[in-house]
Protein backbone atom coordinates (compact mmCIF):
# COMPACT_ATOMS: atom_id res chain seq x y z
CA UNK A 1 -18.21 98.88 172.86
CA UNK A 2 -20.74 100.03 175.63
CA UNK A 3 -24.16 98.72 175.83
CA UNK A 4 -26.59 101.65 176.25
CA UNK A 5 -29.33 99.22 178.89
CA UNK A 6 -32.72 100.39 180.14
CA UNK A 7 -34.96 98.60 182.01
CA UNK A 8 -39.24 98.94 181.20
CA UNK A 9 -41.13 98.31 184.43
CA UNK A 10 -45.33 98.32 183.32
CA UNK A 11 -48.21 97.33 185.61
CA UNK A 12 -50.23 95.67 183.12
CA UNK A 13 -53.40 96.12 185.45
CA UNK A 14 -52.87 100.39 185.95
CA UNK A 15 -55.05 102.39 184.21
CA UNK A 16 -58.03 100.45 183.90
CA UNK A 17 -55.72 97.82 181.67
CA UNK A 18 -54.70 100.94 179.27
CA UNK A 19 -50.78 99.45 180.10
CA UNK A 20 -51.35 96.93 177.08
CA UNK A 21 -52.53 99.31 174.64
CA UNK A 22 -49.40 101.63 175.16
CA UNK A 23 -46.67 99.34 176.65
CA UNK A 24 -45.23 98.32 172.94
CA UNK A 25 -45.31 101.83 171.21
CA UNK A 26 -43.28 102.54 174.77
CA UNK A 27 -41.00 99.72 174.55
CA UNK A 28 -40.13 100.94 170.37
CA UNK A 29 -39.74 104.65 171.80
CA UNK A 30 -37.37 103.68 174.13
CA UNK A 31 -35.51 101.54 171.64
CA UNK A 32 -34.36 105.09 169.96
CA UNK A 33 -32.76 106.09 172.96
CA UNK A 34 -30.98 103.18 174.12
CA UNK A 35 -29.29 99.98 172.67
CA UNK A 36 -31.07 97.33 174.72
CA UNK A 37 -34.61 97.56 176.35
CA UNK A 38 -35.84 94.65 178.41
CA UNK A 39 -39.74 94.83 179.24
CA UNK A 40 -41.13 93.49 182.23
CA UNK A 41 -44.49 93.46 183.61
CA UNK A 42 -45.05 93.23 187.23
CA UNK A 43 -47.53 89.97 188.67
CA UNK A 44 -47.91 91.46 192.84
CA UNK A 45 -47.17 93.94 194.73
CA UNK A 46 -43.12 94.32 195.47
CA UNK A 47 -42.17 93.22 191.75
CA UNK A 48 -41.45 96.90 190.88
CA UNK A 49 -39.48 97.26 194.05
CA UNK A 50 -37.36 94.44 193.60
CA UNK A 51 -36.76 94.89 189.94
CA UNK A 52 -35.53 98.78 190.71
CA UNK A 53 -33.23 97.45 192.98
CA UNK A 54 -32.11 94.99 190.55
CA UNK A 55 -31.72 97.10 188.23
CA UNK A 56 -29.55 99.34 190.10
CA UNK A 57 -26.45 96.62 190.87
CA UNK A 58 -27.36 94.83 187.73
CA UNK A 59 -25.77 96.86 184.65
CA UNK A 60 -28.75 98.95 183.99
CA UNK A 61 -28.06 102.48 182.57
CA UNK A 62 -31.72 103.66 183.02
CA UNK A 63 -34.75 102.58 184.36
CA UNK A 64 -38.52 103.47 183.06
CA UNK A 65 -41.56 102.47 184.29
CA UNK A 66 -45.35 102.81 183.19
CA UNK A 67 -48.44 102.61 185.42
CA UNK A 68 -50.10 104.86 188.39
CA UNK A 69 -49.02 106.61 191.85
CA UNK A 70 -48.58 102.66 193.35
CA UNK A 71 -46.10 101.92 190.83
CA UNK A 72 -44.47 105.21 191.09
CA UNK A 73 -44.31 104.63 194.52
CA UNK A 74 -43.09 100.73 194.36
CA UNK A 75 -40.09 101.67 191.62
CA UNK A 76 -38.73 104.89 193.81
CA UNK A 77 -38.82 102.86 196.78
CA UNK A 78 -36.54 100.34 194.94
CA UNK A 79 -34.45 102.62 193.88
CA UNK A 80 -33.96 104.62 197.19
CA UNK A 81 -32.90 100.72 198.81
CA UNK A 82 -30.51 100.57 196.17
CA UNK A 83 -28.82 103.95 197.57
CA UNK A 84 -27.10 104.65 194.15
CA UNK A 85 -30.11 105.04 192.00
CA UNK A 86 -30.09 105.28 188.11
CA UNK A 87 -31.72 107.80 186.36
CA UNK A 88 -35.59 107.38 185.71
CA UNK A 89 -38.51 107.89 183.64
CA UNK A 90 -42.01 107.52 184.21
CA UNK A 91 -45.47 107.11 182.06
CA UNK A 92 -48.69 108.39 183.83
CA UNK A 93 -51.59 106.16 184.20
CA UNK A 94 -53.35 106.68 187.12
CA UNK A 95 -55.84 108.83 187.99
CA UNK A 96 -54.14 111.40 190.20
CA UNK A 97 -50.95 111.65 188.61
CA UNK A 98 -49.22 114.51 191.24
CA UNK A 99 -45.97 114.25 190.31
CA UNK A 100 -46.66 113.92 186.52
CA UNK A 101 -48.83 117.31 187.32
CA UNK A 102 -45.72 118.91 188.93
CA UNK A 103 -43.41 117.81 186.24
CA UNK A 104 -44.92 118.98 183.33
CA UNK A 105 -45.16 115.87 181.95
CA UNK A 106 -48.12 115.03 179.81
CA UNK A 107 -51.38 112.87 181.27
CA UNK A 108 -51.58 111.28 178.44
CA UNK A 109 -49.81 108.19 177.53
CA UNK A 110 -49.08 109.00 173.76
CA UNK A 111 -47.79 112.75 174.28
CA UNK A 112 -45.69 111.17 176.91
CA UNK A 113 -44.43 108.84 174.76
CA UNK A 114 -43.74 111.33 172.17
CA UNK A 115 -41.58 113.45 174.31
CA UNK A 116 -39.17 111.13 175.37
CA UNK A 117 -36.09 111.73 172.64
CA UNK A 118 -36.56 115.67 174.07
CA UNK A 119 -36.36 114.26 178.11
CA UNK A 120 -33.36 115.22 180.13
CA UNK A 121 -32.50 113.60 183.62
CA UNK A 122 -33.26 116.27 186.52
CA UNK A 123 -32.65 116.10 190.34
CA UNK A 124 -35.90 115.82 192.03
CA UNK A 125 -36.19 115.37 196.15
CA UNK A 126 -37.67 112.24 197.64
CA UNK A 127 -38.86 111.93 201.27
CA UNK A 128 -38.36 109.07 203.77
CA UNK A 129 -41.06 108.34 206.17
CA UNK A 130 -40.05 105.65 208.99
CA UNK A 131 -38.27 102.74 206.60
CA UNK A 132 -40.13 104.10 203.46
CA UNK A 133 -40.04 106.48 200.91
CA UNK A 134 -42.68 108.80 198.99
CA UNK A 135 -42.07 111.07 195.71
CA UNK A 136 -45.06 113.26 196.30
CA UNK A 137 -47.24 113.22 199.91
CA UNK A 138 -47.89 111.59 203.06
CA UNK A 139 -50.79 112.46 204.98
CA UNK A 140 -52.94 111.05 207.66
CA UNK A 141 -56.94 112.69 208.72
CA UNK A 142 -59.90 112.43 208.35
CA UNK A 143 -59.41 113.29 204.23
CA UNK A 144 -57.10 110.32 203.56
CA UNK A 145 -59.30 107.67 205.36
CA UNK A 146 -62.10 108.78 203.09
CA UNK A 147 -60.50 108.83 199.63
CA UNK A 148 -59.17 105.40 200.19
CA UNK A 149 -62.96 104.29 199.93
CA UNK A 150 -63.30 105.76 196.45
CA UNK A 151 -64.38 103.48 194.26
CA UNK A 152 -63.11 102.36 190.61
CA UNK A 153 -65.69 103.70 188.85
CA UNK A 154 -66.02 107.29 190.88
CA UNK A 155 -62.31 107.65 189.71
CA UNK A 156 -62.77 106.86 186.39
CA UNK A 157 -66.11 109.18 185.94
CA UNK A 158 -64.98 111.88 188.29
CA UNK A 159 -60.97 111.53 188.29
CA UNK A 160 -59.57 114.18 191.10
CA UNK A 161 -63.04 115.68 191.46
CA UNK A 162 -63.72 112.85 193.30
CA UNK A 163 -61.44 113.01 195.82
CA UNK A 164 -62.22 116.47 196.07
CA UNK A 165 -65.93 115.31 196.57
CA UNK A 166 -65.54 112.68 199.22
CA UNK A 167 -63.37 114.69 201.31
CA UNK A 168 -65.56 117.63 201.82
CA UNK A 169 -68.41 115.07 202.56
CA UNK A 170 -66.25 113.22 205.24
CA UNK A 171 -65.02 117.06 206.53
CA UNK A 172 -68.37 117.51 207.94
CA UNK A 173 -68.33 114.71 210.17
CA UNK A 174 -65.05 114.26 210.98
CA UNK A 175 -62.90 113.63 214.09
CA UNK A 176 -60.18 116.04 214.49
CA UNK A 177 -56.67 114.00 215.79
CA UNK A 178 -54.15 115.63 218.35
CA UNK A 179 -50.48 115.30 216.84
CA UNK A 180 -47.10 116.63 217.99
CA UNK A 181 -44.71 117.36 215.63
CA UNK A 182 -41.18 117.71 216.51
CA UNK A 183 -39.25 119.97 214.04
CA UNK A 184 -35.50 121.07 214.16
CA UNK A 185 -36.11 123.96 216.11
CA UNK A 186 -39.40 123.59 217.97
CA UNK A 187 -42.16 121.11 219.34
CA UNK A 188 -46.05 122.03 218.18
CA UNK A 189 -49.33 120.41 219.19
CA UNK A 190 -51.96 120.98 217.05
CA UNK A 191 -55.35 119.69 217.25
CA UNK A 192 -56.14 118.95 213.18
CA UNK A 193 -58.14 116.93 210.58
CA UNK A 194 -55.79 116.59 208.11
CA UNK A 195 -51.96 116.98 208.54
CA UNK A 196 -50.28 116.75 204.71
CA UNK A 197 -46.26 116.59 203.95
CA UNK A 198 -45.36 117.56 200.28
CA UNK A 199 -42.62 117.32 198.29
CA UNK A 200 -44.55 118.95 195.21
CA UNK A 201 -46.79 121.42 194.36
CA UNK A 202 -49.92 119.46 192.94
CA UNK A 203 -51.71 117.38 195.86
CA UNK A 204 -54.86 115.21 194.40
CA UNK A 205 -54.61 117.31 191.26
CA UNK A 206 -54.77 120.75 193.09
CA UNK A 207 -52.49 123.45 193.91
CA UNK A 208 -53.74 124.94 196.35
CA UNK A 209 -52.12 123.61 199.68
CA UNK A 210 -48.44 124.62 198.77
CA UNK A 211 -48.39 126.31 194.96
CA UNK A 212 -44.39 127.47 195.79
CA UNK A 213 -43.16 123.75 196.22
CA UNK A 214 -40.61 122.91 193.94
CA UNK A 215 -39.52 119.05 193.43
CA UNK A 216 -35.63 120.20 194.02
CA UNK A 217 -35.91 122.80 196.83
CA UNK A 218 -34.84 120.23 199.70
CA UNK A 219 -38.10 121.16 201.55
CA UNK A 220 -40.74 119.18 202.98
CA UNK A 221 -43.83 121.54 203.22
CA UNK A 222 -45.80 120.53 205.86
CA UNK A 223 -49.54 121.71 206.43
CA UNK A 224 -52.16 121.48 209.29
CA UNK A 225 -55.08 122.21 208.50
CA UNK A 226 -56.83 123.86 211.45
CA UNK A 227 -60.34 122.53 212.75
CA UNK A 228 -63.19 123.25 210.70
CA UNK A 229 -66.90 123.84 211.12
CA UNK A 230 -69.77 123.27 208.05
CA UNK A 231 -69.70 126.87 207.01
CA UNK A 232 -65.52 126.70 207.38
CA UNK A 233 -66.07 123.34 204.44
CA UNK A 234 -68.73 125.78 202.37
CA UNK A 235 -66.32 128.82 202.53
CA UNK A 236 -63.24 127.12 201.40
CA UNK A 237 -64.77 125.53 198.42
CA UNK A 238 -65.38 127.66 195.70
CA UNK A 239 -61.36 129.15 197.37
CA UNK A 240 -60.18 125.21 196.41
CA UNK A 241 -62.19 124.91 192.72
CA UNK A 242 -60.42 128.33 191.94
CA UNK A 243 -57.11 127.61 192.23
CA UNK A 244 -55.85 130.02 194.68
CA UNK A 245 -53.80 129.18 197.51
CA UNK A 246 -55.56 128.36 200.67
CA UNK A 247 -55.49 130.94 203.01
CA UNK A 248 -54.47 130.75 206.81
CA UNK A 249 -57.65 131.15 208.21
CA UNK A 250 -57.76 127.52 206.73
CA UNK A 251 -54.06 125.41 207.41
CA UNK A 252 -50.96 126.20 209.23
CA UNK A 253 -48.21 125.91 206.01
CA UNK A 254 -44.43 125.23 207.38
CA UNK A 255 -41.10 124.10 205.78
CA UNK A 256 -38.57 121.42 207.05
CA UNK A 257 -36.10 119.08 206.32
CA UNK A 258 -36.73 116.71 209.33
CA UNK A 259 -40.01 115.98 211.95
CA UNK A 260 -41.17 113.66 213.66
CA UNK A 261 -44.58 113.46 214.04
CA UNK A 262 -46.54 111.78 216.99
CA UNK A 263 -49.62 110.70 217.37
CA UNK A 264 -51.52 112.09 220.59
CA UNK A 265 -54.57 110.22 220.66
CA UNK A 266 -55.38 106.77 221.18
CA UNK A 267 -58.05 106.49 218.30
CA UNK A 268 -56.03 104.77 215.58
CA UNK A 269 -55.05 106.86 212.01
CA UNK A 270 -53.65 105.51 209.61
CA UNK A 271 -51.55 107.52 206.65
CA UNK A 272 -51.96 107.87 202.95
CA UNK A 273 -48.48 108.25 201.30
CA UNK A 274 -48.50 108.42 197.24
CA UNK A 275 -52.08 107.08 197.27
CA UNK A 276 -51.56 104.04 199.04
CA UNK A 277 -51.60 102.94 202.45
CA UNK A 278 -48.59 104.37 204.16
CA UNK A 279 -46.07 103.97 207.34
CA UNK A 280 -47.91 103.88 211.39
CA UNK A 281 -47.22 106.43 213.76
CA UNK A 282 -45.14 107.70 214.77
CA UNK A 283 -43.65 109.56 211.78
CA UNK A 284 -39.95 110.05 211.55
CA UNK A 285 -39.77 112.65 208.29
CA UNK A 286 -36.56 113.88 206.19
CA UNK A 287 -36.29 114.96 203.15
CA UNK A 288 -33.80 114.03 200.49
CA UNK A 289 -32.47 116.22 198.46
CA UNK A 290 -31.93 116.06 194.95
CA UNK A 291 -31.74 112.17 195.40
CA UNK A 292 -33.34 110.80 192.00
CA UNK A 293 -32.20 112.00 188.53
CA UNK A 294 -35.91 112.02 186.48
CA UNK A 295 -36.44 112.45 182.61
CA UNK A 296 -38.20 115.23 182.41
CA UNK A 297 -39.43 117.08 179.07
CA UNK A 298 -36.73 119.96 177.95
């Protein structure tokens, strides 16, 4: 007789420690949907990674995982290095939680949980930046140099507001970096702040940037956003608190399936990708399509 498997993946640490509250009434969930669960809890960085992997070549039918975007990030780059990935779940616990947001899956732990006999594995895209891969966004500016100083407890008080707060504070002092980006069909230079590749529509909480992203179109949408003065920063706020798309007066919004992106200057940037510290220039982009299957609520 076949052995339904499914291997848990939680970051005990995500969360603010919430993992340990949830990670049992998880485990018995999943225990209803498949005939053997095996829970393991990750100790450093790379132990999601590897166990994805593992878990790919190893007999497992499914894999879940519980914690925030670095987790996320960690298990789908394990199971992109596996190159025949099984389908997978996820648990939001972070503070951003994008592709949760673009889902439709619930923010919090126990309607997730709830949900999970009524998920159904759907094709989502991932992208590949240089060696690595990303579920939601890379970017590299002035905007994700700033929110990688956010502290614990502004994220905890704030949650995506303050993002949204330190950026617009480091906007009005920023440095704008010259890139060239190398698409399919044509070379650009553009002068910019803040260049952004998406896979979804929800970017630090907001839709604003791309709202027409889908996680299965096989599109990377790509913005530059264009230089911007003080009274640019003051104009496009309430725009960004209300939900409507940016306009172009703001960012330059294009879709591709391949770039590469170069970086013209010699001031060092680094990149943001899934809210952790991402690939160096240059950028070699490509989206893949449809590569993970995801449980998703039906």
């Amino acid at each position: 007789m076949t052995v339904n498997r499914c291997l848990l993946i939680v970051n005990p640490s995500s969360g603010r420690e919430r993992a340990k509250y949830h990670k049992q009434n998880l485990k018995n969930r999943l225990e209803t949907m498949f005939d053997y669960v095996e829970l393991r809890e990750t100790r450093q960085s790379g132990d999601a990674t590897d166990w994805a992997a593992e878990a790919c070549v190893s007999g497992f039918d499914s894999l879940f995982c519980m914690g925030g975007d670095g987790t996320l990030n960690e298990t789908v780059n394990g199971l992109a290095h596996a190159k025949r990935p099984i389908p997978f779940g996820f648990i939001p616990l972070g503070t951003i939680n994008d592709l949760a947001r673009a889902l439709h899956i619930p923010l919090h732990p126990e309607e997730a949980i709830a949900l999970l006999p009524r998920c159904k594995p759907v094709p989502v895209d991932i992208g590949r930046a240089n060696d690595r891969y990303f579920i939601n966004t890379i970017a590299a500016g002035v905007l994700p140099h700033a929110v990688g100083h956010v502290s614990i407890e502004q994220k905890t008080r704030l949650g995506p507001l303050a993002y949204f707060l330190t950026g617009i504070k480091a906007f009005q002092t920023h440095a704008p970096s010259l890139f060239k980006i190398e698409t399919e069909n044509e070379e650009l230079i553009y002068r910019s702040p803040l260049v952004v590749a998406m896979l979804t529509n929800s970017v630090g909480g907001f839709r604003n940037i791309a709202p027409r992203a889908k996680v299965d179109d096989g599109k990377i949408w790509l913005s530059v956003f264009k230089d911007f003065t003080y009274l640019d920063v003051l104009k496009m706020v309430p725009e960004f608190l209300s939900g409507t798309q940016l306009s172009g007066e703001y960012m330059t919004l294009m879709t591709l399936t391949r770039a590469r992106i170069t970086l013209l200057d010699d001031t060092p940037l680094t990149t943001n990708m899934d809210g952790d510290e991402g690939p160096s220039f240059p950028l070699d982009l490509e989206v893949l399509p449809s590569f993970l299957s995801v449980y998703i609520p039906q």
